[in-house]
Protein backbone atom coordinates (compact mmCIF):
# COMPACT_ATOMS: atom_id res chain seq x y z
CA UNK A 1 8.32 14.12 -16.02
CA UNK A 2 6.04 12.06 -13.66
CA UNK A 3 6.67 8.68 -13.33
CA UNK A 4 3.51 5.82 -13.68
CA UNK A 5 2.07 4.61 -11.19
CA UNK A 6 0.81 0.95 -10.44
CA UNK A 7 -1.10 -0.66 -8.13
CA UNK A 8 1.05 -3.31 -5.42
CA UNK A 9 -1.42 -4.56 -3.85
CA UNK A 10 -5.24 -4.45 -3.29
CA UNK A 11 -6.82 -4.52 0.77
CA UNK A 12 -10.12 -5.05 1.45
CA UNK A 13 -10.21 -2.63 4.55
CA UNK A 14 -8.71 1.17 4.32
CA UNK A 15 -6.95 0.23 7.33
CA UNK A 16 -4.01 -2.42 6.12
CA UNK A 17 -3.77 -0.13 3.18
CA UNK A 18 -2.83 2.64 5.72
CA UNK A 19 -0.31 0.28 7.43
CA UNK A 20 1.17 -0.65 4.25
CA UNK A 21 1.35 3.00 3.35
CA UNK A 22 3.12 4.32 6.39
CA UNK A 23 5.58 1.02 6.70
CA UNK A 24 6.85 1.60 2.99
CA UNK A 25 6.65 5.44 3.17
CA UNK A 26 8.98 4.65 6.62
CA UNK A 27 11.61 2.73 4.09
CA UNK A 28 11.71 5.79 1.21
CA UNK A 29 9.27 4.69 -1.15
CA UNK A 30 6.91 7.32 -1.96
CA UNK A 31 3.62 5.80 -1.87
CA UNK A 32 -0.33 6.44 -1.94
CA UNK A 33 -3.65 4.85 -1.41
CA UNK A 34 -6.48 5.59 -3.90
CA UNK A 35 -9.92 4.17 -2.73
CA UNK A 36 -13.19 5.27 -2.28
CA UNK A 37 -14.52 7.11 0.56
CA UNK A 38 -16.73 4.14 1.70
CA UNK A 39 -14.68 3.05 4.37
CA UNK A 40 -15.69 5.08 6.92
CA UNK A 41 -19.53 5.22 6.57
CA UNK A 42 -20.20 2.30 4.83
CA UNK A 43 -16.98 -0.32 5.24
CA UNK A 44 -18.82 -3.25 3.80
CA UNK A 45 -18.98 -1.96 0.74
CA UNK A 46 -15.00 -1.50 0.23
CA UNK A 47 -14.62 -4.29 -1.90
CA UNK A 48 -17.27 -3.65 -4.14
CA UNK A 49 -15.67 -0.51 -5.05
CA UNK A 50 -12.57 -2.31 -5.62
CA UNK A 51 -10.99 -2.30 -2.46
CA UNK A 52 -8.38 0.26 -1.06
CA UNK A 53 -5.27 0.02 -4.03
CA UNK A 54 -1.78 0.82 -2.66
CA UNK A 55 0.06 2.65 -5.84
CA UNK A 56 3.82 3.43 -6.16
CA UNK A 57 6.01 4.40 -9.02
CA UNK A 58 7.03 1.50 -11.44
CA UNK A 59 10.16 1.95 -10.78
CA UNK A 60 9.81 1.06 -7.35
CA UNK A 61 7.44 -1.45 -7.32
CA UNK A 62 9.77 -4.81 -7.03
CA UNK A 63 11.45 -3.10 -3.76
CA UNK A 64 7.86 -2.07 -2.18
CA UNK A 65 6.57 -5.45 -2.89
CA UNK A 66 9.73 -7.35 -1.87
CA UNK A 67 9.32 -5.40 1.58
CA UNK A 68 5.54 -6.44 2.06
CA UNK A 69 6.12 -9.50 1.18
CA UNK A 70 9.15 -9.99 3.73
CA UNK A 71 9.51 -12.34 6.26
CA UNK A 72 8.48 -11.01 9.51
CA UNK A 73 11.32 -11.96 11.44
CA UNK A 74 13.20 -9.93 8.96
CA UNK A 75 11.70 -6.74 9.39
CA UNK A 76 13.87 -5.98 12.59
CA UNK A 77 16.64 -5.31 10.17
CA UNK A 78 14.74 -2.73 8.07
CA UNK A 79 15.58 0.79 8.76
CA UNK A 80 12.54 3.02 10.48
């Protein structure tokens, strides 16, 4: 059975959503981007098509936002 999926956070540029992707993908958390394909030819219309939305599984959601939301300093101690 698939698990549901629910939207973390929501960037304005592709970008930060692709960092976001890649640090929390680096910690175990399966994770994926769903935005529209505006970004590259026409970037200043990403937030009118509602931004780039990072999505995990519900059941992960508290630990993927609890690591974006972490102090920098404390990253060091994360495991990449």
């Amino acid at each position: 059975m698939a698990s549901d999926l629910v939207c973390i956070k929501t960037f304005a540029h592709r970008f930060e959503a692709d960092i976001a992707l890649s640090f929390l993908q680096a910690q175990g958390i399966p994770a994926m981007i769903d935005a529209q394909d505006l970004a590259a030819t026409s970037p200043h219309l990403m937030l009118a098509a509602g931004g780039a939305r990072l999505l995990v599984r519900t059941e992960d959601a508290q630990a993927a936002l609890e690591m974006l939301e972490a102090d920098p300093a404390s990253v060091d101690d994360l495991e990449i």
